[in-house]
C-alpha atoms as a PDB file:
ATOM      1  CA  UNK A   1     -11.247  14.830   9.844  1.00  0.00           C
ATOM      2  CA  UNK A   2     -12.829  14.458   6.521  1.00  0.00           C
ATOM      3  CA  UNK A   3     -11.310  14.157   2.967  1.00  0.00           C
ATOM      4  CA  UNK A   4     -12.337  14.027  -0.912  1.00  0.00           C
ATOM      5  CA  UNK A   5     -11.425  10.585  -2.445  1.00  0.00           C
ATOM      6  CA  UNK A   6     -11.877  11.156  -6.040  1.00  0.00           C
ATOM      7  CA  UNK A   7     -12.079   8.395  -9.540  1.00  0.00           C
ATOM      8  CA  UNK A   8     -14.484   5.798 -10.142  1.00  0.00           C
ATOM      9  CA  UNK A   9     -12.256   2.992  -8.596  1.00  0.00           C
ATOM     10  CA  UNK A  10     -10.876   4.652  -5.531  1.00  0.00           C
ATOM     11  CA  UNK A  11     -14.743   5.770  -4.786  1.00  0.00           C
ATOM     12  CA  UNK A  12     -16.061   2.240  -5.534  1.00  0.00           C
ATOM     13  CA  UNK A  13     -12.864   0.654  -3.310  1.00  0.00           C
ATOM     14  CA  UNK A  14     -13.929   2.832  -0.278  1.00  0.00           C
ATOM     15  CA  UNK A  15     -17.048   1.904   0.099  1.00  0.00           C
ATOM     16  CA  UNK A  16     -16.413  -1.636  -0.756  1.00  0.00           C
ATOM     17  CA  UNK A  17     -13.897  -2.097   2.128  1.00  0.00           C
ATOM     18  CA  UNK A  18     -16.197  -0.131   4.404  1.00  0.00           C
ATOM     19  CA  UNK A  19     -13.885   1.148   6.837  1.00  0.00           C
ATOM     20  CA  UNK A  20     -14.117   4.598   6.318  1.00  0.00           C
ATOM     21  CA  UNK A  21     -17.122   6.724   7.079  1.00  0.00           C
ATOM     22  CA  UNK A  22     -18.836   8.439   4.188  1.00  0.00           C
ATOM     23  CA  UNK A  23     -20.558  11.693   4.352  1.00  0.00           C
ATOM     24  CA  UNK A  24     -21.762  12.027   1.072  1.00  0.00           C
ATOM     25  CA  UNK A  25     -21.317  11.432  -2.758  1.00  0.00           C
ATOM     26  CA  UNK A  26     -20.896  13.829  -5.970  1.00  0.00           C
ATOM     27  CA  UNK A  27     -22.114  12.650  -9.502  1.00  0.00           C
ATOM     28  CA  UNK A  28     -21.077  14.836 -12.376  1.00  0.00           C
ATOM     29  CA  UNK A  29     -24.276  15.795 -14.053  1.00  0.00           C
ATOM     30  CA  UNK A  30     -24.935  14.138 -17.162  1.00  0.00           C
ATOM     31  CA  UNK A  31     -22.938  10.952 -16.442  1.00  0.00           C
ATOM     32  CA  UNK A  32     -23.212   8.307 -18.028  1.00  0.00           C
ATOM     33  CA  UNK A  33     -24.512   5.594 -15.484  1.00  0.00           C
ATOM     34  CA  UNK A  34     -21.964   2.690 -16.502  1.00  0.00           C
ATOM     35  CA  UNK A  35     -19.040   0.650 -15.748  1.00  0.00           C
ATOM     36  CA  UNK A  36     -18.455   1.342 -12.020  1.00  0.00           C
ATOM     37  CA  UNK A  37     -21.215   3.982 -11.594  1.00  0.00           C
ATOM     38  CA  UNK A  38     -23.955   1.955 -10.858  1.00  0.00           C
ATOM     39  CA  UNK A  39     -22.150  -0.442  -8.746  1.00  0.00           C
ATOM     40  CA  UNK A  40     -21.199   3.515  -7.009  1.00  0.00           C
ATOM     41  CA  UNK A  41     -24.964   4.372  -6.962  1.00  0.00           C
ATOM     42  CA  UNK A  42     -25.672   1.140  -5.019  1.00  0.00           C
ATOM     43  CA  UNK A  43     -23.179   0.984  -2.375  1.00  0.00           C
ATOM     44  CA  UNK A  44     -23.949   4.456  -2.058  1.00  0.00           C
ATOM     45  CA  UNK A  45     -27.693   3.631  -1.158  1.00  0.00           C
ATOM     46  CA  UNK A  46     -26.691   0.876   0.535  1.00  0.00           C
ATOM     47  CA  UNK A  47     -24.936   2.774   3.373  1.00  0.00           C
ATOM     48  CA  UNK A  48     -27.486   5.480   2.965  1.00  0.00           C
ATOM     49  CA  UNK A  49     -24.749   7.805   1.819  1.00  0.00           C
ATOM     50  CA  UNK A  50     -26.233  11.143   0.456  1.00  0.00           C
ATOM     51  CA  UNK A  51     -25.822  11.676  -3.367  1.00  0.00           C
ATOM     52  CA  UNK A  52     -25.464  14.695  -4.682  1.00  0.00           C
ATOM     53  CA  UNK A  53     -25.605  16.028  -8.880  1.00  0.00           C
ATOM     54  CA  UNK A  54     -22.617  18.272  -9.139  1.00  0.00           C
ATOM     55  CA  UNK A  55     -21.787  20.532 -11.943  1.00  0.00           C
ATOM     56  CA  UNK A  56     -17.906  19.352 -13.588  1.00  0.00           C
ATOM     57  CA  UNK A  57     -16.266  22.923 -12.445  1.00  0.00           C
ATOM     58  CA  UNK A  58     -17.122  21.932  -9.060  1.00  0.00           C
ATOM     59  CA  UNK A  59     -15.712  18.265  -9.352  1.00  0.00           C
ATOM     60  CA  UNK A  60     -12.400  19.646 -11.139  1.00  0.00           C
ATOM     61  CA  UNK A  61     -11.959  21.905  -8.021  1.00  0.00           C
ATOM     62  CA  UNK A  62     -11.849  19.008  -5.726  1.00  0.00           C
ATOM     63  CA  UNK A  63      -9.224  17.194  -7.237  1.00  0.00           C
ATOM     64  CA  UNK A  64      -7.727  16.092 -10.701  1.00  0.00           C
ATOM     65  CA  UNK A  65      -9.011  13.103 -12.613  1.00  0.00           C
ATOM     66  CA  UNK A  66     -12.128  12.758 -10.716  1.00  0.00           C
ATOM     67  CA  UNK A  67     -14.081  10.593 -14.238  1.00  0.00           C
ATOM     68  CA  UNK A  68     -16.857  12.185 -12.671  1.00  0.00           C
ATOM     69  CA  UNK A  69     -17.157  11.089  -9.287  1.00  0.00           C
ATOM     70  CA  UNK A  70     -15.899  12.087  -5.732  1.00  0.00           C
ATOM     71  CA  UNK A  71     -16.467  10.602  -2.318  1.00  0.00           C
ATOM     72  CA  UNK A  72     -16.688  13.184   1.071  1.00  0.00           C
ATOM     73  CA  UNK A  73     -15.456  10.644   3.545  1.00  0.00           C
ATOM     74  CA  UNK A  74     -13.496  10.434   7.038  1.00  0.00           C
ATOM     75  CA  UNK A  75      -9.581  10.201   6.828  1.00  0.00           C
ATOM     76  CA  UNK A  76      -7.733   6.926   6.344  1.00  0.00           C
ATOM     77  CA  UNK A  77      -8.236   4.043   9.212  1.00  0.00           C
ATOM     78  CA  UNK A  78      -4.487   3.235  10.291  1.00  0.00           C
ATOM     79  CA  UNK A  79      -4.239   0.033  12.220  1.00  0.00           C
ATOM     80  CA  UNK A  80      -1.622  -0.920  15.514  1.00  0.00           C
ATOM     81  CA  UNK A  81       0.993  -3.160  14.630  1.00  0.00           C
ATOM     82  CA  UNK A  82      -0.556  -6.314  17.266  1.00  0.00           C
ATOM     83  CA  UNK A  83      -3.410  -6.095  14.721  1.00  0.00           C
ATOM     84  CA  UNK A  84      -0.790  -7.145  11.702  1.00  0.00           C
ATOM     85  CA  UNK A  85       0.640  -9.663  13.552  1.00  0.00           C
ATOM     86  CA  UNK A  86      -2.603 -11.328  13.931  1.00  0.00           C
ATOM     87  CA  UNK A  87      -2.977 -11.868  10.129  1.00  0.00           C
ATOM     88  CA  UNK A  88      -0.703 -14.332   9.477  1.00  0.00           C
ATOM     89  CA  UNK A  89      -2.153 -16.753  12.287  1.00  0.00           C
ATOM     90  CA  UNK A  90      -5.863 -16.267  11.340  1.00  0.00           C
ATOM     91  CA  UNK A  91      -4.851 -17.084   7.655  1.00  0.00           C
ATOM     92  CA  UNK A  92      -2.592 -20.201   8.467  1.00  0.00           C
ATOM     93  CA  UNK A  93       0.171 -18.350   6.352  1.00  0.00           C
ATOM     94  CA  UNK A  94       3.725 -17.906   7.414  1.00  0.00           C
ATOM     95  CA  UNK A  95       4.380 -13.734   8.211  1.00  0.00           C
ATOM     96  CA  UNK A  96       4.615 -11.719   5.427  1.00  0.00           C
ATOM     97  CA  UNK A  97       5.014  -8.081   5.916  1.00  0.00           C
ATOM     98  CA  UNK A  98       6.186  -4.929   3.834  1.00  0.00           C
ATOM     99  CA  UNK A  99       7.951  -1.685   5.426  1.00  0.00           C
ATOM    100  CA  UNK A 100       8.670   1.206   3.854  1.00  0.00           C
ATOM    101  CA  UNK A 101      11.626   3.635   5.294  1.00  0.00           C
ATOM    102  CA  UNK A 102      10.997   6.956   4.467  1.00  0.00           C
ATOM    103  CA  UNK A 103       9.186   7.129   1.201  1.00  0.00           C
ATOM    104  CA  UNK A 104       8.681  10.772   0.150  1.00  0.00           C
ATOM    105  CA  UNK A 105       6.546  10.454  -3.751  1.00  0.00           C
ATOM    106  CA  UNK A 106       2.727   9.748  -2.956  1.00  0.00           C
ATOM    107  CA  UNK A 107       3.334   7.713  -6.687  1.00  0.00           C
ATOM    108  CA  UNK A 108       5.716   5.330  -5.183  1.00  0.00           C
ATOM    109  CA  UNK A 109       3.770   4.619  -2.278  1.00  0.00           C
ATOM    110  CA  UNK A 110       0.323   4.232  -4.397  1.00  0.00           C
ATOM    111  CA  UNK A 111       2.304   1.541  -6.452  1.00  0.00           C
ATOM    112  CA  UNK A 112       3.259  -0.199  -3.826  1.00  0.00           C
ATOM    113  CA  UNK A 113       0.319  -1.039  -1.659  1.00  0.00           C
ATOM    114  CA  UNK A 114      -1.038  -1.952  -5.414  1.00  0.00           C
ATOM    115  CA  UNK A 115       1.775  -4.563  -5.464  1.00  0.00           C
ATOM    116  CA  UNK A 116       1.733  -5.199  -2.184  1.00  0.00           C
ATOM    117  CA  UNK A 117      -2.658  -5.971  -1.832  1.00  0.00           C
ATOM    118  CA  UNK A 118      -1.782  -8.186  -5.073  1.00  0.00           C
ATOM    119  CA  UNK A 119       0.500 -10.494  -3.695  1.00  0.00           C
ATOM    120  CA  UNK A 120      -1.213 -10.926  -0.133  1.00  0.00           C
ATOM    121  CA  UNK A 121       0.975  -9.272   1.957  1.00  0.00           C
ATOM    122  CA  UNK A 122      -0.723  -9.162   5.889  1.00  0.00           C
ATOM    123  CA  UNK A 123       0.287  -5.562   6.616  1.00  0.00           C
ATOM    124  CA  UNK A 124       2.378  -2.618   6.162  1.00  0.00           C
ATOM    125  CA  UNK A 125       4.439  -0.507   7.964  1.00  0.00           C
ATOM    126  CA  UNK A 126       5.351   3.321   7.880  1.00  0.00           C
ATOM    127  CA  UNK A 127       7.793   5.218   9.906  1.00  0.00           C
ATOM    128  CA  UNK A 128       6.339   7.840  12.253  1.00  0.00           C
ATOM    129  CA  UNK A 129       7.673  10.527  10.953  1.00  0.00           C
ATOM    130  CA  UNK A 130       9.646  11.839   7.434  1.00  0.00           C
ATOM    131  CA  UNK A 131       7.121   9.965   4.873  1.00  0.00           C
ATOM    132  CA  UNK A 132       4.675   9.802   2.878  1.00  0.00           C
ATOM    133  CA  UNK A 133       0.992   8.458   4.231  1.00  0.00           C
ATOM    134  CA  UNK A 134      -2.200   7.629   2.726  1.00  0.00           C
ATOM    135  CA  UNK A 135      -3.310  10.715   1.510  1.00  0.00           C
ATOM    136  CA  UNK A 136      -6.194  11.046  -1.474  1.00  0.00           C
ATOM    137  CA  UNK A 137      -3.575  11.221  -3.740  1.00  0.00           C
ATOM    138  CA  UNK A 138      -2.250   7.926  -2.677  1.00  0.00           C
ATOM    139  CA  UNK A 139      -5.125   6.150  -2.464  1.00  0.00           C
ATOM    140  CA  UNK A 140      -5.599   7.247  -6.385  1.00  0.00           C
ATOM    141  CA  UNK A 141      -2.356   5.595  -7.154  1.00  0.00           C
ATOM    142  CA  UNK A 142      -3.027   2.739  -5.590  1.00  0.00           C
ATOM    143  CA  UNK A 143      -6.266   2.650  -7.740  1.00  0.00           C
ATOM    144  CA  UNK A 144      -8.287   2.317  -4.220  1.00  0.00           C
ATOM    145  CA  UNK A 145      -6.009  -1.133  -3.133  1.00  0.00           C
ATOM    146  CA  UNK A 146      -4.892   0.935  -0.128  1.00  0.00           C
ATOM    147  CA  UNK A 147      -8.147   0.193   1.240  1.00  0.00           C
ATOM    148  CA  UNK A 148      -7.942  -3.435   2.240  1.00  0.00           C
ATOM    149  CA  UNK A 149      -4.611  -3.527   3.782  1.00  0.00           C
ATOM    150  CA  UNK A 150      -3.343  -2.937   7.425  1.00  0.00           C
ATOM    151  CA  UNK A 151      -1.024   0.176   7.614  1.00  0.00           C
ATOM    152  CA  UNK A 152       0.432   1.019  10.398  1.00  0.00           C
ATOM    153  CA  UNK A 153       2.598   3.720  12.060  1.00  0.00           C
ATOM    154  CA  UNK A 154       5.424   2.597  14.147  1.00  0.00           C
ATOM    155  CA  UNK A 155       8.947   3.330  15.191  1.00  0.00           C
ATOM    156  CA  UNK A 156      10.954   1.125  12.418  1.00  0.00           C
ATOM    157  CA  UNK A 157      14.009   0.395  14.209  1.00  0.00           C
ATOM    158  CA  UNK A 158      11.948  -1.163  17.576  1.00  0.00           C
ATOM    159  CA  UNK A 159       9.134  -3.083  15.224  1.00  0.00           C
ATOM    160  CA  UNK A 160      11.856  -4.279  13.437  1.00  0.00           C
ATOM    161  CA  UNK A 161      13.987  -5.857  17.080  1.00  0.00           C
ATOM    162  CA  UNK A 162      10.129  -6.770  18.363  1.00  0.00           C
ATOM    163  CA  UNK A 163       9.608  -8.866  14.412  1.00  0.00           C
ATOM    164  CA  UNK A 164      12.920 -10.416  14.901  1.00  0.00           C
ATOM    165  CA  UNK A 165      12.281 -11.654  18.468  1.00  0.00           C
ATOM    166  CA  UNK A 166       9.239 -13.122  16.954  1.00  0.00           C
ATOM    167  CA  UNK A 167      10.962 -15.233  14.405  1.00  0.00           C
ATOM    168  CA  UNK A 168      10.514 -12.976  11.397  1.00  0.00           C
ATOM    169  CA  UNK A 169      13.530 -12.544   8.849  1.00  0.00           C
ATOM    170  CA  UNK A 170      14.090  -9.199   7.806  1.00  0.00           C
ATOM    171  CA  UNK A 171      15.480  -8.525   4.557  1.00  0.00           C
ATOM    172  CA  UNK A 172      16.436  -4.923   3.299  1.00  0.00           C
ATOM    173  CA  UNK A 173      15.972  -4.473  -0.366  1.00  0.00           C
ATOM    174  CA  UNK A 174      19.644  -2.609  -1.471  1.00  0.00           C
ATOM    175  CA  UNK A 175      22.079  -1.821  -4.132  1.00  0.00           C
ATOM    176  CA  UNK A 176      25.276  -2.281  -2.178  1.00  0.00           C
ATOM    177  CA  UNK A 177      28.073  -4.804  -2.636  1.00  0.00           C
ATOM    178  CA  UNK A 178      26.713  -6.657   0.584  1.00  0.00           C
ATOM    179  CA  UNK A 179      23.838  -7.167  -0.643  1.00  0.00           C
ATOM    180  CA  UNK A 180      23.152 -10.933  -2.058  1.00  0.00           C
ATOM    181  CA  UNK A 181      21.114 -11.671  -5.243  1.00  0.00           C
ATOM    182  CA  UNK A 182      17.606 -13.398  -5.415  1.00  0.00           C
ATOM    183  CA  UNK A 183      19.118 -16.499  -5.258  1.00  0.00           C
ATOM    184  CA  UNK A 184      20.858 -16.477  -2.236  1.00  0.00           C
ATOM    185  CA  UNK A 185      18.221 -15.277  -0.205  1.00  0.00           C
ATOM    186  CA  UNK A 186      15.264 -17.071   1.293  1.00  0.00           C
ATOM    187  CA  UNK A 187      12.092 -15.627   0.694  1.00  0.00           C
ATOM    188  CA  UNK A 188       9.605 -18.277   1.665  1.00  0.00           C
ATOM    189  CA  UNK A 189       9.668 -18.005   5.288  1.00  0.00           C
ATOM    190  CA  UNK A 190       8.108 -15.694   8.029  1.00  0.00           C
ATOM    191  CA  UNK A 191       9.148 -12.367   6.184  1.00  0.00           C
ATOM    192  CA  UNK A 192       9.531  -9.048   6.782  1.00  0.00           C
ATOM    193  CA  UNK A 193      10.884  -6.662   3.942  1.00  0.00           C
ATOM    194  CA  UNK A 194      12.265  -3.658   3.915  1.00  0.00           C
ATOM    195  CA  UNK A 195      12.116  -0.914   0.793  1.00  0.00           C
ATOM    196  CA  UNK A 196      13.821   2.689   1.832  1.00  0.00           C
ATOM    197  CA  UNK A 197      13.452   5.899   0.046  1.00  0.00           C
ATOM    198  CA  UNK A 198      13.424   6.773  -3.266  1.00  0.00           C
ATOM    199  CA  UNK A 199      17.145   9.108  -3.217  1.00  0.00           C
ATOM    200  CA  UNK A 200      18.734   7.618   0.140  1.00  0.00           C
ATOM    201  CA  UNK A 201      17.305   4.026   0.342  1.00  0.00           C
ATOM    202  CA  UNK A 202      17.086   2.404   4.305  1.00  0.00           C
ATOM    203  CA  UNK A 203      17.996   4.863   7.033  1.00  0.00           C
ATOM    204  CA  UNK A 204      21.491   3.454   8.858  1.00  0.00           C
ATOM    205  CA  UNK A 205      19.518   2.114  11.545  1.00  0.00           C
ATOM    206  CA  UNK A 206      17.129   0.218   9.859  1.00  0.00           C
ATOM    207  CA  UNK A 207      19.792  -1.228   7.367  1.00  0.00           C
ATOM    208  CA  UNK A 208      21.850  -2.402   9.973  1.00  0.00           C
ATOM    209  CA  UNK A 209      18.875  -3.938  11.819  1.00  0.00           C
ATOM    210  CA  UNK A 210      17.943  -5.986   8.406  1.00  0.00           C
ATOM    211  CA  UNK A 211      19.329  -9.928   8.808  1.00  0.00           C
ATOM    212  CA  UNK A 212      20.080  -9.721   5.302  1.00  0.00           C
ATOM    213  CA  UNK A 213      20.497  -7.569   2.261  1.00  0.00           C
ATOM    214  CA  UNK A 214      19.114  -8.071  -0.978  1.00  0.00           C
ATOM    215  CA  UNK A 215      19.926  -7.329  -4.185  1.00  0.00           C
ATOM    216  CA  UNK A 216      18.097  -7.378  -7.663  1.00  0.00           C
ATOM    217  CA  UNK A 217      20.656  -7.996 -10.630  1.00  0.00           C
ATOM    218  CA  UNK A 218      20.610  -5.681 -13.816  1.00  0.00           C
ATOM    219  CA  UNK A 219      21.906  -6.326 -17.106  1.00  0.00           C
ATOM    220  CA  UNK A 220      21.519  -2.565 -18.195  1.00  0.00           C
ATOM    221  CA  UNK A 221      22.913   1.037 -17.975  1.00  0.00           C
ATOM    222  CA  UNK A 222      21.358   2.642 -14.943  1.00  0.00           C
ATOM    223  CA  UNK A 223      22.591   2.498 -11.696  1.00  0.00           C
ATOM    224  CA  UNK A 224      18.953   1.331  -9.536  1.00  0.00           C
ATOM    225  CA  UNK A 225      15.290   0.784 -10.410  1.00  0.00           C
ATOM    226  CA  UNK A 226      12.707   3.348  -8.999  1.00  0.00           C
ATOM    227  CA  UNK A 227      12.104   2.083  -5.090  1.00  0.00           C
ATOM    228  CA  UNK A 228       8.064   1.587  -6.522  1.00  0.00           C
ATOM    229  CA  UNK A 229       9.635  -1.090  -9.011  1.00  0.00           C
ATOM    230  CA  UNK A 230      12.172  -2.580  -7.301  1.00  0.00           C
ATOM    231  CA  UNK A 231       9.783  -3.047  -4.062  1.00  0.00           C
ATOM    232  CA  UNK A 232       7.300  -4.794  -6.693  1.00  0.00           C
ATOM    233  CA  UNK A 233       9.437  -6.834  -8.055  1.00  0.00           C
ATOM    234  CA  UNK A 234      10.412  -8.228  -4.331  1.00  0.00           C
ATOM    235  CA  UNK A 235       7.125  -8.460  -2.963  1.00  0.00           C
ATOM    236  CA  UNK A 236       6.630 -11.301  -6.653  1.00  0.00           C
ATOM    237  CA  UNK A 237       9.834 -12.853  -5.578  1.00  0.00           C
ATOM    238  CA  UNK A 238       8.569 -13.823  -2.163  1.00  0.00           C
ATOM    239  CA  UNK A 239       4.754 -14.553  -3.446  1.00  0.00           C
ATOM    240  CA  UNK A 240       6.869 -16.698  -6.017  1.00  0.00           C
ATOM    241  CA  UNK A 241       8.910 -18.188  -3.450  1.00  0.00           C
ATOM    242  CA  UNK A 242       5.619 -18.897  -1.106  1.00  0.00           C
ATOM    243  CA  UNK A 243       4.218 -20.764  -4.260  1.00  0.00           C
ATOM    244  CA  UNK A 244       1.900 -18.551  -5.846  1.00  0.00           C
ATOM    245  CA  UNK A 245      -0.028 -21.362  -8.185  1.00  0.00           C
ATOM    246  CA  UNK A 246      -1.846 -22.034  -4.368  1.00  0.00           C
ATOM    247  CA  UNK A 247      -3.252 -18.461  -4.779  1.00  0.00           C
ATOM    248  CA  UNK A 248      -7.325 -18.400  -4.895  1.00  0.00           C
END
């Protein structure tokens, strides 16, 4: 299966992480050759990628907000969960992982895996079914980041019970009176958290298979933070609580 990745730093990302296979390139004729272009032009030759002068009618039919550039490649690499759980060990780090129940805006789950590449996290996991995966449009929003994480696609509810068994804590990220503020709630240890959807938050299985609930205090007039913010601000609570001044 093959699909357009478009923008200078989703193209550049791709073929950085080489784990996709690329068929060819498409350079808007007339570009100026700067910034991430060359850097582009190099991988490009590099992995003996084909590149290819394309008129601007023909870039805006592939996809919006292309700044000239567009990468032909194979579809996203998921990984198997036993390949996440190796992370942790290989990087002498306690387990840190992100799942996301259910997410349905490509936006959300772009901003995530931004957060979630920027504070280390070892992998990701996605329901099988009713969300959102790492389409071109969410590799765009994630400004390429999606690239260098582990995603995988599991049944929540039985990765969660096979996490647990393995000493992770799993902590749903919620709104409800159960839930317990930063402060209450450790963060530094083997880690598993959970962010649900953006209208019904966690499914009832996977909220009643979280060990905890946590909550993230507001001082103002709305009722919840967007599930993209709220998961960010989470994933910099556990970095912070895992002592982020170590960070390389």
């Amino acid at each position: 299966m093959k699909e357009w990745i478009v923008g200078r730093n989703p193209v550049y990302e791709v073929l950085r992480a080489r784990r996709r296979h690329g068929f060819r390139i498409l350079l808007s004729e007339g570009i100026q050759e700067k910034g991430r272009i060359p850097e582009i032009i190099q991988l490009s030759a590099s992995r003996k990628i084909p590149l290819e002068r394309a008129s601007r009618q023909r870039l805006d039919a592939i996809g919006n907000n292309h700044q000239g550039v567009a990468l032909e490649c194979s579809a996203y690499p998921y990984c198997a969960v036993p390949d996440i759980l190796e992370q942790p060990g290989h990087k002498g780090e306690p387990p840190f992982i992100l799942i996301l129940d259910a997410l349905q805006d490509p936006q959300n789950l772009g901003t995530l895996l931004r957060s979630a590449e920027a504070t280390g996290i070892h992998g990701i996991l996605l329901p099988l079914r009713h969300t959102v995966t790492v389409t071109p449009a969410v590799v765009s929003a994630s400004s390429g980041a999606s690239e260098h994480l582990l995603i995988a696609q599991a049944n929540l509810a039985q990765t969660i019970a096979s996490l647990k068994e393995a000493g992770l804590w799993v902590i749903g990220l919620d709104a409800g009176p159960q839930a317990l503020p930063p402060g209450q709630v450790r963060l530094d240890g083997p880690l598993a958290l959970v962010v649900g959807s953006e209208g019904q938050g966690m499914r009832s299985l996977v909220r009643t298979s979280c060990d905890v609930l946590l909550r993230l205090p507001m001082r103002g007039q709305i009722e919840s933070l967007n599930a993209a913010v709220a998961g960010s601000i989470a994933l910099y609570l556990a970095w912070q609580a895992r002592d982020y001044s170590k960070a390389p």
